[in-house]
C-alpha atoms as a PDB file:
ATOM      1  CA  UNK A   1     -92.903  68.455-129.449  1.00  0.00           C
ATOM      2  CA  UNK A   2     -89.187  69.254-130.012  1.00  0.00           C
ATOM      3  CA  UNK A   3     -86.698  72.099-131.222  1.00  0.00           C
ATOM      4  CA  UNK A   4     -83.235  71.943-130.600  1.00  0.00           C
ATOM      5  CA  UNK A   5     -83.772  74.567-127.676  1.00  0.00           C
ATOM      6  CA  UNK A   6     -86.659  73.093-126.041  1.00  0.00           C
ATOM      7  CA  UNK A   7     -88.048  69.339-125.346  1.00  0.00           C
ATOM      8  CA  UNK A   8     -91.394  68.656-123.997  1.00  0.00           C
ATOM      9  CA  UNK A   9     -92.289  64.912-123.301  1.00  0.00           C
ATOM     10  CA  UNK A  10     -95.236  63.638-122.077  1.00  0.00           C
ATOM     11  CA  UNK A  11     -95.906  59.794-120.484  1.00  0.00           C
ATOM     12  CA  UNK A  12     -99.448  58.818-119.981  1.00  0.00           C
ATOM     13  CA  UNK A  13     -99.878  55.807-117.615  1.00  0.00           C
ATOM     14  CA  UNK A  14     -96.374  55.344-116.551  1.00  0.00           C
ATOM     15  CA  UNK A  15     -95.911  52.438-114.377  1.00  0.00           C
ATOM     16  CA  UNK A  16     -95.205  53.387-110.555  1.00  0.00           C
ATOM     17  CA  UNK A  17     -92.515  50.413-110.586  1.00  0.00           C
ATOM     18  CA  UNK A  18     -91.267  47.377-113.214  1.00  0.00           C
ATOM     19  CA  UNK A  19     -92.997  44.345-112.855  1.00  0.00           C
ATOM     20  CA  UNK A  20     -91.038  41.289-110.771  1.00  0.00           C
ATOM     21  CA  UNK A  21     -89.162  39.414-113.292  1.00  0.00           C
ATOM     22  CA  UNK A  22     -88.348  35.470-112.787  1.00  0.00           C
ATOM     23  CA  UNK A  23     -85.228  34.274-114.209  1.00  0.00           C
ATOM     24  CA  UNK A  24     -84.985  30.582-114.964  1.00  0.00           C
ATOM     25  CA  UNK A  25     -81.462  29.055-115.534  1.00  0.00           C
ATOM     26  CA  UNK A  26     -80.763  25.088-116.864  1.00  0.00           C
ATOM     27  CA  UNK A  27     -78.392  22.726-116.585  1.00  0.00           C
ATOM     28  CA  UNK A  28     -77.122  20.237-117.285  1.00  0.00           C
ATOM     29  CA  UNK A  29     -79.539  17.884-119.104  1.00  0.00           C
ATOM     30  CA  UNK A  30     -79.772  14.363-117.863  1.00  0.00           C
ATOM     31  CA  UNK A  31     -78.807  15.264-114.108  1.00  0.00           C
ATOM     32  CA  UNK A  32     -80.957  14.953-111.121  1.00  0.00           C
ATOM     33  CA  UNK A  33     -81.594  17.266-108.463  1.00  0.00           C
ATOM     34  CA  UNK A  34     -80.202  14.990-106.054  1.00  0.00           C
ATOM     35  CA  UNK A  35     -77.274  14.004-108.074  1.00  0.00           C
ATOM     36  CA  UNK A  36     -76.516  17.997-108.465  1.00  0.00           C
ATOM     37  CA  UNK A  37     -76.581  18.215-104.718  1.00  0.00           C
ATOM     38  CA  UNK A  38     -74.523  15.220-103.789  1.00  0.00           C
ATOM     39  CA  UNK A  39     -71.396  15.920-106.585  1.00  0.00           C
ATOM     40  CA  UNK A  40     -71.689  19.932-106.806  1.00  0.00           C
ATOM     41  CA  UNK A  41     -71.551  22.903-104.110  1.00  0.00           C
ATOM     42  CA  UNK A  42     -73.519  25.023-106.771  1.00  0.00           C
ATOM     43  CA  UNK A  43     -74.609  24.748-110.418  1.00  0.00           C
ATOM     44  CA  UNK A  44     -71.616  25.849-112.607  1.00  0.00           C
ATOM     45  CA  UNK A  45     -73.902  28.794-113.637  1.00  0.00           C
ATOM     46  CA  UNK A  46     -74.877  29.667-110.290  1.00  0.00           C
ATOM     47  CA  UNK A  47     -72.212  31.595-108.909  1.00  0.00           C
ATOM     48  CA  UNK A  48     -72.244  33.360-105.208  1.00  0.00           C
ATOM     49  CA  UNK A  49     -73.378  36.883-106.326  1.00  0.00           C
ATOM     50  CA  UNK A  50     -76.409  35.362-107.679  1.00  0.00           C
ATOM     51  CA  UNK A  51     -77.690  33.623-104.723  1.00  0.00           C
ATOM     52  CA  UNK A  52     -78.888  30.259-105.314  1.00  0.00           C
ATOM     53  CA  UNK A  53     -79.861  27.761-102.637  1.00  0.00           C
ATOM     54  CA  UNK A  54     -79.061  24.047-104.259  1.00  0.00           C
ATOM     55  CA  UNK A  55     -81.800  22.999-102.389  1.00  0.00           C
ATOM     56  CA  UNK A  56     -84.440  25.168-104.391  1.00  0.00           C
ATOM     57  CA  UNK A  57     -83.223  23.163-107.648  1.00  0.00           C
ATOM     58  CA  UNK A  58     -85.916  21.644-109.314  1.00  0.00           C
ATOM     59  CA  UNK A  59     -86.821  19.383-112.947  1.00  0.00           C
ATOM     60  CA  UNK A  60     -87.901  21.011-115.935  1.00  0.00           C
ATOM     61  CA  UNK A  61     -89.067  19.468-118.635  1.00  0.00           C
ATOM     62  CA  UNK A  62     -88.695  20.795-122.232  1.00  0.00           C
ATOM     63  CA  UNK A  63     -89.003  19.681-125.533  1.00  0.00           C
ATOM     64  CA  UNK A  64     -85.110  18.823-125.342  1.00  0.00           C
ATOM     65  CA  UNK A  65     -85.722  16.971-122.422  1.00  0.00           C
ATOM     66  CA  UNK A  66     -85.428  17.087-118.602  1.00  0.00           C
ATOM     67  CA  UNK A  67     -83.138  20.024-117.207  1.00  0.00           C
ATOM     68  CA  UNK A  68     -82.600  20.986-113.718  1.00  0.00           C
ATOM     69  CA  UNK A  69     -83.709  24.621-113.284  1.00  0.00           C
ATOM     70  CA  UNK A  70     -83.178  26.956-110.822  1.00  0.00           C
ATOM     71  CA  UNK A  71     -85.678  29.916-111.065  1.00  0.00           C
ATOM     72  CA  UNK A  72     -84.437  33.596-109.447  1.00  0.00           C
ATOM     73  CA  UNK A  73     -86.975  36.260-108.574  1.00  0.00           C
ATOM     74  CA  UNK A  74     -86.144  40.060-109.473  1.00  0.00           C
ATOM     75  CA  UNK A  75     -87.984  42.856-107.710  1.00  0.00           C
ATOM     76  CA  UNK A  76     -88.951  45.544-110.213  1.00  0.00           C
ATOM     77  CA  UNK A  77     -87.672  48.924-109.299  1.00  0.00           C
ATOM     78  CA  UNK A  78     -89.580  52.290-108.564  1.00  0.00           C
ATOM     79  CA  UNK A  79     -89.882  54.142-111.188  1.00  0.00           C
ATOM     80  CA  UNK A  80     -88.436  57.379-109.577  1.00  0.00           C
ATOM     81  CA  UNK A  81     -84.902  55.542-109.230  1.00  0.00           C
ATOM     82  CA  UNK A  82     -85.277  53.980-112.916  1.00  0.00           C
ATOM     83  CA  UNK A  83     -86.356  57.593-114.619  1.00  0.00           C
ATOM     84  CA  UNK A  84     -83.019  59.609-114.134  1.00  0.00           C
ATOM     85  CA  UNK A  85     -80.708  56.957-116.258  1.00  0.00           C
ATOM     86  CA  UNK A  86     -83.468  56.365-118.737  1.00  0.00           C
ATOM     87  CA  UNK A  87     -84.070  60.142-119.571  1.00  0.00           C
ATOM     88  CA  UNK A  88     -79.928  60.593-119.563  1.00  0.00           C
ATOM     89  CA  UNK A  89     -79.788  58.199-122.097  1.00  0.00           C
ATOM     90  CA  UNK A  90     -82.817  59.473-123.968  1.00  0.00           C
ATOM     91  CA  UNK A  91     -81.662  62.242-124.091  1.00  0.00           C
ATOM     92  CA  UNK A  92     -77.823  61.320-125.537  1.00  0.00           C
ATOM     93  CA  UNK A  93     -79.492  58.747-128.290  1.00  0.00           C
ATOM     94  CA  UNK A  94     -81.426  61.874-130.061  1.00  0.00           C
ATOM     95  CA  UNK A  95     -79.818  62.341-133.552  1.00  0.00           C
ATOM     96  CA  UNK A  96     -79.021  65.472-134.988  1.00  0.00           C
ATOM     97  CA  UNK A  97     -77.326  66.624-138.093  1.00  0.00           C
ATOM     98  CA  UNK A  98     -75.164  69.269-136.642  1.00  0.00           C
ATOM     99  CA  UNK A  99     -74.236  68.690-133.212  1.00  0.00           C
ATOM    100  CA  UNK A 100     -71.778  70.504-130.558  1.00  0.00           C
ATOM    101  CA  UNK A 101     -69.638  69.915-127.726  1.00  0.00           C
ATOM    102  CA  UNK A 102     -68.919  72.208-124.984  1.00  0.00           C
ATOM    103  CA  UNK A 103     -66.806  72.814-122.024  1.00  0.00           C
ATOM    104  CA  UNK A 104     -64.354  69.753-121.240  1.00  0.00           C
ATOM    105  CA  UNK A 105     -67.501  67.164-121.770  1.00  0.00           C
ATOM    106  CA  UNK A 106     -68.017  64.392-124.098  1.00  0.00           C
ATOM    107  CA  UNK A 107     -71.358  64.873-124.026  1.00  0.00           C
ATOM    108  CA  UNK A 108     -73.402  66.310-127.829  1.00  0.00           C
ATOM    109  CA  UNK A 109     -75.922  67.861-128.139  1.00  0.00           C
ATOM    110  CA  UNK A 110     -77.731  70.578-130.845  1.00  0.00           C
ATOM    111  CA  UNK A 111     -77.334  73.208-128.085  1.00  0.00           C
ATOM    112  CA  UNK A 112     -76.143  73.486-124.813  1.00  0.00           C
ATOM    113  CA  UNK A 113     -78.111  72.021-122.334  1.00  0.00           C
ATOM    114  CA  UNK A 114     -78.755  74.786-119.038  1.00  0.00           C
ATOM    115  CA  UNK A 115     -81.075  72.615-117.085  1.00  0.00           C
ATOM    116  CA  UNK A 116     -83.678  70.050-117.453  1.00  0.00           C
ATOM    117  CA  UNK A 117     -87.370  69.845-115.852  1.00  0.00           C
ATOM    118  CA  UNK A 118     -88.179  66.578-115.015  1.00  0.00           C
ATOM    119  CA  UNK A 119     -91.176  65.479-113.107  1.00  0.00           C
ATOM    120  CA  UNK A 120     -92.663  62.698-112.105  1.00  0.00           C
ATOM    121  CA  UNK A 121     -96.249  62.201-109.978  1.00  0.00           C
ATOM    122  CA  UNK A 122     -96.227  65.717-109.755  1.00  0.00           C
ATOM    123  CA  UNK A 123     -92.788  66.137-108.240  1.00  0.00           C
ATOM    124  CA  UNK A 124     -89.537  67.445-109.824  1.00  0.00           C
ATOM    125  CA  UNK A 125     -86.893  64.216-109.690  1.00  0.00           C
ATOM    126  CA  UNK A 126     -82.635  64.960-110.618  1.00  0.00           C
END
């Protein structure tokens, strides 16, 4: 339910957190694990931020043919530290025809925003 002076938004059966996500990188094809350990520190892909142990490389075989892989595991985030971004940029990516800036920001909008209500598990979140 929308005008341009009020939004109301309703989520039923939000997730309390993302799920874990498992990234799987390969390279190069033809190599073996312990080949990539003898000649190479790291995969070239693998650099120090994203914190893979050469000795967690493993084979994969695809339809290509056999790859070394190295597999990452991302933690999914609460929801409460995911919502504030998400509803920011919900909240910029709603068109209007006739929009307006105000004050010294870059922000537009089809009125001035005042404040926004946001809750969350019955709890009021920034």
């Amino acid at each position: 339910m929308a005008t341009p002076r009020r939004l109301f938004l309703v989520v039923d059966d939000l997730a309390e957190r993302q799920d874990d996500q498992v990234i799987e990188k390969l390279d190069p094809p033809g190599a073996s694990p312990s080949m990539m350990r003898a000649t190479l520190p790291r995969p070239p892909w693998a650099s120090p931020g994203q914190c893979i142990d050469v000795n967690a490389l493993e084979f994969m075989t695809t339809e290509k043919g056999e790859y070394i892989c190295a597999r990452k595991k991302i933690a999914g985030e609460a929801t409460e530290g995911l919502l504030p971004a998400l509803l920011t940029r919900l909240i910029a990516s709603i068109p209007f025809r006739k929009s307006m800036r105000w004050s010294d920001l870059e922000i537009r909008f089809a009125r001035p925003i005042h404040w926004i209500l946001a809750l969350y598990g019955g709890q009021s979140f920034p």
